[in-house]
Protein backbone atom coordinates (compact mmCIF):
# COMPACT_ATOMS: atom_id res chain seq x y z
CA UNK A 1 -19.05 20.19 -46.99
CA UNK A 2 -21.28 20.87 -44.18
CA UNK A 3 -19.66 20.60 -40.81
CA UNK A 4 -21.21 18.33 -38.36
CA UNK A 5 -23.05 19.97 -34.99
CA UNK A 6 -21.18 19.54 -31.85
CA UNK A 7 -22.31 16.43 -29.52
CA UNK A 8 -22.69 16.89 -25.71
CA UNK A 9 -19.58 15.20 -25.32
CA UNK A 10 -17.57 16.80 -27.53
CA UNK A 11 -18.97 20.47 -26.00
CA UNK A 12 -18.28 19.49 -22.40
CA UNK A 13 -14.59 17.96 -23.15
CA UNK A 14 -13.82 21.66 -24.56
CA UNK A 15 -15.06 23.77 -21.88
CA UNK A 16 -13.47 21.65 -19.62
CA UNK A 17 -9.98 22.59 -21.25
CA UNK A 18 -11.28 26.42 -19.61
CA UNK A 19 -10.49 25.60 -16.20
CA UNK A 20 -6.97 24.32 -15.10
CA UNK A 21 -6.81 21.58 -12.54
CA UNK A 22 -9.88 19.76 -14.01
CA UNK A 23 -10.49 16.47 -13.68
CA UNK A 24 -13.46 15.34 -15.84
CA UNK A 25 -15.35 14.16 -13.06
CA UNK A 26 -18.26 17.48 -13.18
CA UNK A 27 -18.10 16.83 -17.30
CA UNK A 28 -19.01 13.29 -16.57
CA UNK A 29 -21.69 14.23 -14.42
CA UNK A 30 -22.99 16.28 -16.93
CA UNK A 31 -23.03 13.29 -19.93
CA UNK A 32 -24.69 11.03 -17.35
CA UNK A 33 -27.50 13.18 -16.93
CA UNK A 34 -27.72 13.38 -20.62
CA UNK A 35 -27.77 9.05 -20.42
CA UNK A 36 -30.98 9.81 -18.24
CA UNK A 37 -32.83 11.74 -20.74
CA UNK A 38 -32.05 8.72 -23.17
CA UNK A 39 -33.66 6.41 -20.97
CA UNK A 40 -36.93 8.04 -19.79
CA UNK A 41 -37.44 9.39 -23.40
CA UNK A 42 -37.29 5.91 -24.49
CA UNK A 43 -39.49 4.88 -21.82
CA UNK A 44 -42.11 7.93 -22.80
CA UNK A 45 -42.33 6.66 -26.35
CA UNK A 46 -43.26 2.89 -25.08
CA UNK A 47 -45.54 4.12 -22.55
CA UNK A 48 -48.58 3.78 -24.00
CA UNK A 49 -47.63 0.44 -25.53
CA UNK A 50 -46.22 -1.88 -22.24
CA UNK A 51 -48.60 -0.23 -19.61
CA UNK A 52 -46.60 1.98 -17.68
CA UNK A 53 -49.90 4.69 -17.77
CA UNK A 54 -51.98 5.45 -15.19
CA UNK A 55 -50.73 5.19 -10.58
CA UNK A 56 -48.68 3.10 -8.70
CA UNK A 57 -51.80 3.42 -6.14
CA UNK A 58 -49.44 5.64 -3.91
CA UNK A 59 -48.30 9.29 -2.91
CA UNK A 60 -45.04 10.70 -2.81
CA UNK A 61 -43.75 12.68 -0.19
CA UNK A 62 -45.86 16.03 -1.73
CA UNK A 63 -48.72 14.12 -1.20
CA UNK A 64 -49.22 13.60 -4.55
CA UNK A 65 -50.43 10.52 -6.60
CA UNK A 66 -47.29 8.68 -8.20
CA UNK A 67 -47.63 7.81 -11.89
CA UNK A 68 -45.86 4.77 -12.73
CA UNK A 69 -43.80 6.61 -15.01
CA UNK A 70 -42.63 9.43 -11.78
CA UNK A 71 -41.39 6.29 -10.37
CA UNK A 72 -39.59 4.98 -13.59
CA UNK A 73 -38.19 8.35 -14.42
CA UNK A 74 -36.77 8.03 -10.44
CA UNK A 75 -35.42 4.75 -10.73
CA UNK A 76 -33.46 5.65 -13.72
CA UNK A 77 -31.68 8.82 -12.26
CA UNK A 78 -31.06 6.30 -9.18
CA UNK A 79 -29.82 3.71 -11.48
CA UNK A 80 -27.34 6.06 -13.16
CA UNK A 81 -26.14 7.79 -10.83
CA UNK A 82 -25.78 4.82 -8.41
CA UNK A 83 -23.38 3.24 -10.82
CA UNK A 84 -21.86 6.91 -11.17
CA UNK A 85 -18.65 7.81 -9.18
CA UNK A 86 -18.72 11.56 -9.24
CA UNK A 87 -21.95 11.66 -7.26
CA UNK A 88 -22.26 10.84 -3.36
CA UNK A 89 -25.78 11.92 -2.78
CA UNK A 90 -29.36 12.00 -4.37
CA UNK A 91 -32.26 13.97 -3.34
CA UNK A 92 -35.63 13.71 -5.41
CA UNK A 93 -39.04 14.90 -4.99
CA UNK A 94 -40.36 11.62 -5.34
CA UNK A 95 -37.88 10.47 -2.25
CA UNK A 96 -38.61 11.62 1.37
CA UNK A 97 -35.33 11.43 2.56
CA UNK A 98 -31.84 11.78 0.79
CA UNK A 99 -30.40 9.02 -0.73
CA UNK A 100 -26.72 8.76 0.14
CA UNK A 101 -24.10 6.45 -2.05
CA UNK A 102 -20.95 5.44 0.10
CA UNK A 103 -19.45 3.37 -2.88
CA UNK A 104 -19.13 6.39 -4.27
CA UNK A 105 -17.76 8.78 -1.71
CA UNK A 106 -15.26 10.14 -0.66
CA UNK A 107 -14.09 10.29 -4.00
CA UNK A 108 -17.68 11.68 -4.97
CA UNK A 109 -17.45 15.00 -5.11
CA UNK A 110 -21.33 16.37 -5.90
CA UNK A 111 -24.91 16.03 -4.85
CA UNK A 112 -27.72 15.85 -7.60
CA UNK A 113 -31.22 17.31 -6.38
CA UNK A 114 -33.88 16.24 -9.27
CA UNK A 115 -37.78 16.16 -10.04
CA UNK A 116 -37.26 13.16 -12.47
CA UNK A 117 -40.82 13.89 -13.80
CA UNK A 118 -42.00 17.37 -14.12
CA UNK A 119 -45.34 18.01 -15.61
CA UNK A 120 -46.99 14.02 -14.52
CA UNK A 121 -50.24 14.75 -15.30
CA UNK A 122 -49.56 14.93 -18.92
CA UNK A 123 -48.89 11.52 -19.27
CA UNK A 124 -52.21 9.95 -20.06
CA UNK A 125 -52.55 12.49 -22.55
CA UNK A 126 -49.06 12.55 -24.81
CA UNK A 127 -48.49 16.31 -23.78
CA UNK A 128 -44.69 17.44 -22.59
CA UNK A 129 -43.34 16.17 -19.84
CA UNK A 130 -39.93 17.32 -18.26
CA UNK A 131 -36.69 16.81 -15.39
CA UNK A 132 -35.03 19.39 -13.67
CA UNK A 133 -31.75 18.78 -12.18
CA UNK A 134 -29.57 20.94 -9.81
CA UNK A 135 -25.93 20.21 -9.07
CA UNK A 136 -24.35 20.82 -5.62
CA UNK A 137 -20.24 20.36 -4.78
CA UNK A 138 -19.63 18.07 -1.40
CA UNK A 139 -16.03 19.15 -0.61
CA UNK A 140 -15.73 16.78 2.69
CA UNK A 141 -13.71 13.76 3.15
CA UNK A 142 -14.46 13.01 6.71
CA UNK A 143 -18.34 12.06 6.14
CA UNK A 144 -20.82 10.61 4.25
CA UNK A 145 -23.44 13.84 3.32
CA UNK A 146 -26.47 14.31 5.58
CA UNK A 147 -29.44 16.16 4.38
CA UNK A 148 -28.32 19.27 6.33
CA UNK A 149 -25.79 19.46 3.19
CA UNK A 150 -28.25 19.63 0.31
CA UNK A 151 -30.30 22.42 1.89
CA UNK A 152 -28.84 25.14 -0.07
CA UNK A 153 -29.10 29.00 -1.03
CA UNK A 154 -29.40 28.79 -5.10
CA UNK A 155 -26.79 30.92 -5.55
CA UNK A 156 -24.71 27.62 -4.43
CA UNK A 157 -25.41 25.46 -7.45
CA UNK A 158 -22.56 24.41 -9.52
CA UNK A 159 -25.04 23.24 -12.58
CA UNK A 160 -28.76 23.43 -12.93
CA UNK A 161 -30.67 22.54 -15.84
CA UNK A 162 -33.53 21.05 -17.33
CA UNK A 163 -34.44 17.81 -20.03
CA UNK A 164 -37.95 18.42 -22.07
CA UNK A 165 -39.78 15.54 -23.99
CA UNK A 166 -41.93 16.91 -26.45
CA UNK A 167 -41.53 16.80 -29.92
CA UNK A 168 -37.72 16.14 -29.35
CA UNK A 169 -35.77 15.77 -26.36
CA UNK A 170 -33.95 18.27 -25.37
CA UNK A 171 -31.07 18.72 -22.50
CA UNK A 172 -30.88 22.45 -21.70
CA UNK A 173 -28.04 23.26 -19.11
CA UNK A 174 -25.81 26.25 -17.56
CA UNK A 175 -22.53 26.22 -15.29
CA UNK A 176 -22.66 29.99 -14.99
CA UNK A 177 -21.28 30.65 -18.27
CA UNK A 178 -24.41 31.12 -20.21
CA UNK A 179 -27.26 28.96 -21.03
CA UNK A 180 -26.64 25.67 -23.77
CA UNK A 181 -29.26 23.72 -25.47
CA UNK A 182 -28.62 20.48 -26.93
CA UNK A 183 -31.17 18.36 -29.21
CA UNK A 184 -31.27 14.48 -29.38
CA UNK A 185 -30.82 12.90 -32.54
CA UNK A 186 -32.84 9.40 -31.93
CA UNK A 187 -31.04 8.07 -35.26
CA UNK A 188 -27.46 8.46 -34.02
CA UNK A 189 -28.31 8.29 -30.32
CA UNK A 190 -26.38 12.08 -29.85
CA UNK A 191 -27.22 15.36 -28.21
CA UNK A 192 -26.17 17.76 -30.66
CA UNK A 193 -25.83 21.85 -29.92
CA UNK A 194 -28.71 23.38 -31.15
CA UNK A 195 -29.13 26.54 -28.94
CA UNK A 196 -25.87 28.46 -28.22
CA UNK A 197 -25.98 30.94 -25.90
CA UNK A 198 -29.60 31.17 -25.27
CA UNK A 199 -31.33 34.64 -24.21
CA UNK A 200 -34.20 35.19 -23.36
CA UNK A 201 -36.25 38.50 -24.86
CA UNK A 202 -36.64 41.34 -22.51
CA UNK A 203 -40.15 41.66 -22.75
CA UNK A 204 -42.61 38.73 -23.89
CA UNK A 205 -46.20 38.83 -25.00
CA UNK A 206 -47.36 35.20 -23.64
CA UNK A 207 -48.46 34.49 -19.94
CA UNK A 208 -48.83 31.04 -18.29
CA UNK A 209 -50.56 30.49 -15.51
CA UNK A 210 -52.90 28.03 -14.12
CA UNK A 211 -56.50 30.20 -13.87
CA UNK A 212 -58.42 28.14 -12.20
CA UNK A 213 -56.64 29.06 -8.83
CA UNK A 214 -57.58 32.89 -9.72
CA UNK A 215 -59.57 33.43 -6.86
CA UNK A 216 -57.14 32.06 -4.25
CA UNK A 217 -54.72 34.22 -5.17
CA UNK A 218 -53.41 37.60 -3.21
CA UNK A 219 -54.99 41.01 -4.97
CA UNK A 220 -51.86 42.12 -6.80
CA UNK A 221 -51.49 39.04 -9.00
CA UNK A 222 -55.26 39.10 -9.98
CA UNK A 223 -54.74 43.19 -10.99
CA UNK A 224 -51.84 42.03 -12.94
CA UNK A 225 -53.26 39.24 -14.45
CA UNK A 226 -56.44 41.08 -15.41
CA UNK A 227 -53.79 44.01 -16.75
CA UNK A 228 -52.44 41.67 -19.33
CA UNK A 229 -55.59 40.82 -20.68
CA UNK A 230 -56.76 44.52 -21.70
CA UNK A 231 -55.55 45.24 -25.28
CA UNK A 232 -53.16 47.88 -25.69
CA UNK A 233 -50.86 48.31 -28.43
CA UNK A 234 -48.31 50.79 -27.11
CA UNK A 235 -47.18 48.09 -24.27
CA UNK A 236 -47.84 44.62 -26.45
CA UNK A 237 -50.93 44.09 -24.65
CA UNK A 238 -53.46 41.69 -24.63
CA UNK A 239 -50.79 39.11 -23.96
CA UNK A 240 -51.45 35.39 -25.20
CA UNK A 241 -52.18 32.77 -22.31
CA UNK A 242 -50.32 29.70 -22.55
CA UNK A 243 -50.50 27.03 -20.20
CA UNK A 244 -49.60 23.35 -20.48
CA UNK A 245 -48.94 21.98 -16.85
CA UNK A 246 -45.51 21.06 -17.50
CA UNK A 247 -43.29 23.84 -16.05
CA UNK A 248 -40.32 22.75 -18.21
CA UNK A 249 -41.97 23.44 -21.00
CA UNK A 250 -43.80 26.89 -20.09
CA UNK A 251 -39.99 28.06 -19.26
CA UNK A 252 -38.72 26.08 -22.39
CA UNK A 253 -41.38 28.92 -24.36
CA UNK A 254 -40.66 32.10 -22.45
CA UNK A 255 -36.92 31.51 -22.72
CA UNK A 256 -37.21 31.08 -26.41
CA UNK A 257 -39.91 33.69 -26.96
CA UNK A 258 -39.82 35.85 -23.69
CA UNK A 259 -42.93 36.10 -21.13
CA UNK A 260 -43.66 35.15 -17.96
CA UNK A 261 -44.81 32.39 -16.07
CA UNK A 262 -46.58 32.38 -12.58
CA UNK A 263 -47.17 30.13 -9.91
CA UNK A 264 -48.01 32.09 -6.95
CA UNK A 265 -48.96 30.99 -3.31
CA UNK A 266 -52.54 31.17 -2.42
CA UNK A 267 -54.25 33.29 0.24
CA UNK A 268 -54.62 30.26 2.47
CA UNK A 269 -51.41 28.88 1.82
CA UNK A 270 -49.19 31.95 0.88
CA UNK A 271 -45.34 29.98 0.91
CA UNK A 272 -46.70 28.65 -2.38
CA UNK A 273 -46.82 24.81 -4.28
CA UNK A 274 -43.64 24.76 -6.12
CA UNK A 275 -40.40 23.29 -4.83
CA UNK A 276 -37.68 25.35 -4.18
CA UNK A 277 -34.72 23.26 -4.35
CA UNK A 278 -35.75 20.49 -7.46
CA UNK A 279 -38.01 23.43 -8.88
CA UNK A 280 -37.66 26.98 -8.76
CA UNK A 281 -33.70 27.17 -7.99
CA UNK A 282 -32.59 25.33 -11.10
CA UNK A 283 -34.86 26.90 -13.31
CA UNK A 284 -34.01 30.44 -11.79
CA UNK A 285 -30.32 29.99 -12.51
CA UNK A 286 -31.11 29.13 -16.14
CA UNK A 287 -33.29 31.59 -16.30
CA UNK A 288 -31.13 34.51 -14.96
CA UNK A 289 -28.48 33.11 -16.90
CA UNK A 290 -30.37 33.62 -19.74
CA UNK A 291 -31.05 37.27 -19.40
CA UNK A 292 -34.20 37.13 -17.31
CA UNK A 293 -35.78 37.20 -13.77
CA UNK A 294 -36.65 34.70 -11.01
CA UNK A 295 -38.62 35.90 -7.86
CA UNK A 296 -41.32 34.63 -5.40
CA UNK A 297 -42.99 38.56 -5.89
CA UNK A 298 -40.95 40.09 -3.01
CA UNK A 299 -37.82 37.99 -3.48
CA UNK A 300 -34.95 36.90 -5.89
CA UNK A 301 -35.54 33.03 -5.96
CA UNK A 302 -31.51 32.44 -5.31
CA UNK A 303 -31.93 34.43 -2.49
CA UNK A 304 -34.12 32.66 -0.47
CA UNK A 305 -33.12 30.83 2.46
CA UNK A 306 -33.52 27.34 2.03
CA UNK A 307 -34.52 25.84 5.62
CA UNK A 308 -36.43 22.10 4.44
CA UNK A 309 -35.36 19.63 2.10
CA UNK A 310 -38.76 20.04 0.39
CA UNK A 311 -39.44 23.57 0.75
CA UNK A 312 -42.16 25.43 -1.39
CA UNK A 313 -41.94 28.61 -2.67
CA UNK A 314 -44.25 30.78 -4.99
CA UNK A 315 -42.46 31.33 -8.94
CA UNK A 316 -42.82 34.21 -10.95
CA UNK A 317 -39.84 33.83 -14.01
CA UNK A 318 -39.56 34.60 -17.40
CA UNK A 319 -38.72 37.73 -19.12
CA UNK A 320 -37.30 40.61 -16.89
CA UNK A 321 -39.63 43.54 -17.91
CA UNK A 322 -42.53 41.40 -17.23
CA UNK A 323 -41.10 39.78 -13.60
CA UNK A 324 -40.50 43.34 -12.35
CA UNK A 325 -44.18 44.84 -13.65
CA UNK A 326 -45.57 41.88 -11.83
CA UNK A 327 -43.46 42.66 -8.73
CA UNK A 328 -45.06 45.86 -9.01
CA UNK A 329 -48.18 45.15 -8.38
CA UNK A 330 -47.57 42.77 -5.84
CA UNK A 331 -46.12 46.00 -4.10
CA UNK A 332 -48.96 47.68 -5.11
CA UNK A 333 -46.95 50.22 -7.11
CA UNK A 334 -49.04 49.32 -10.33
């Protein structure tokens, strides 16, 4: 008879039973972010039929247009995680100031930082869209958390993680114990484990970057660029440019199939466009989990000193070989 996969649930509940002393609050967390995914995937597959398309007529924050369905996807991590007593503080790129929840606090014991939409854009068009999520631990009883709190190094993240809508929604996660992909089963309504241990390859042969800032960008990112792009079979070369302007889902590719992905900061505005604390940080830890590399060109991504509660950063991740020939030629040693 063949077994059936392991849910979400049933994965977290076991690797809970690793640490002593736990209380199920973190594995809870975890599930509820998996509730999200549930929610704005079902809201995804409706969108074109209930006119949620197109603005809100505003800008967030970034100074970006809001699609209806950024603010949607933000509501429903509010809405959860509102109703949620394990979490005593929100921060979102669609929010310009923290959100904190005193129902929930002190018992509370984390802070969720989330881009509840990654990859907006797309959704006019039916391409992927994504979330990123990062997890921080609140150890204080004697006050609610201010935003001073969430303004973190990386390399204080308790969980970090991603959810993908494409062709299947997928919750893609790591605690520091390896990367875990889970798939979502619409007939049942489960995640089920479809990606143990993930890793990424070494060395890819696919780039993704978005071209038609080429001429903004510094001089040793345009030499590497152009390097991948002259064909030579001894080192894999040309590489393949894919690009889809969801960042979820570029990483989702290189950490399946190795590569890298680039996002660097422009000549005129060299601290870069992504954020580092919804963006780059989460998707760095998976990343490095995974076997791979996470810098800004002259710095690990976990490394950098986070200062603003929307900081940008430039992103250069993917597969380690490629991360530190790119580095190189930002250092001109290429």
């Amino acid at each position: 008879m063949r077994q059936f996969p392991t849910t979400l649930s049933q994965f977290i509940i076991r690797s809970q039973a690793s640490y002593p002393g736990a209380t199920g609050e973190f594995s809870s967390l975890l599930t509820q972010i998996g509730l999200v995914g549930k929610l704005i995937s079902q809201d995804l597959r409706r969108a074109g039929l209930i006119n949620i398309l197109g603005t809100t007529g505003e800008t967030n924050v970034q100074g970006e247009t809001v699609k209806k369905l950024d603010a949607i996807a933000n509501d429903d991590f509010v809405k959860v995680f509102q109703a949620s007593e394990h979490v005593c503080a929100l921060a979102s790129e669609e929010m310009e100031n923290p959100l904190s929840l005193p129902n929930n606090w002190p018992h509370g014991k984390y802070m969720l930082l989330f881009d509840p939409l990654d990859g907006s854009s797309n959704t006019d068009n039916n391409m992927p869209l994504g979330a990123i999520f990062s997890v921080l631990k609140y150890g204080r009883t004697d006050r609610l958390p201010t935003e001073a709190d969430l303004i973190r190094r990386g390399t204080e993240q308790v969980a970090a993680g991603y959810l993908l809508y494409g062709s299947s929604t997928m919750l893609v996660y790591t605690v520091g114990q390896g990367v875990y992909g889970f798939t979502l089963d619409p007939d049942i309504g489960e995640y089920l484990l479809s990606h143990e241990r993930m890793r990424i390859p070494e060395k890819g042969k696919v780039y993704a970057a978005n071209e038609g800032n080429y001429n903004k960008w510094p001089d040793g990112i345009r030499k590497y660029l152009d390097s991948l792009k002259v064909t030579d079979k001894a080192t894999g070369r040309p590489y393949s440019a894919r690009y889809s302007g969801c960042l979820v889902a570029d990483v989702h590719r290189l950490l399946l199939g190795g590569g890298i992905y680039l996002y660097p900061g422009e000549v005129d505005r060299p601290e870069g466009k992504l954020r580092l604390l919804y963006e780059a940080n989460p998707l760095a830890w998976v990343v490095e989990q995974a076997g791979g590399k996470a810098s800004t060109g002259t710095t690990r991504i976990l490394d950098v000193e986070a200062k603003k509660l929307h900081q940008r950063v430039s992103l250069i991740i993917g597969s380690r070989l490629d991360v530190e020939q790119a580095e190189a030629y930002i250092h001109g040693k290429a």
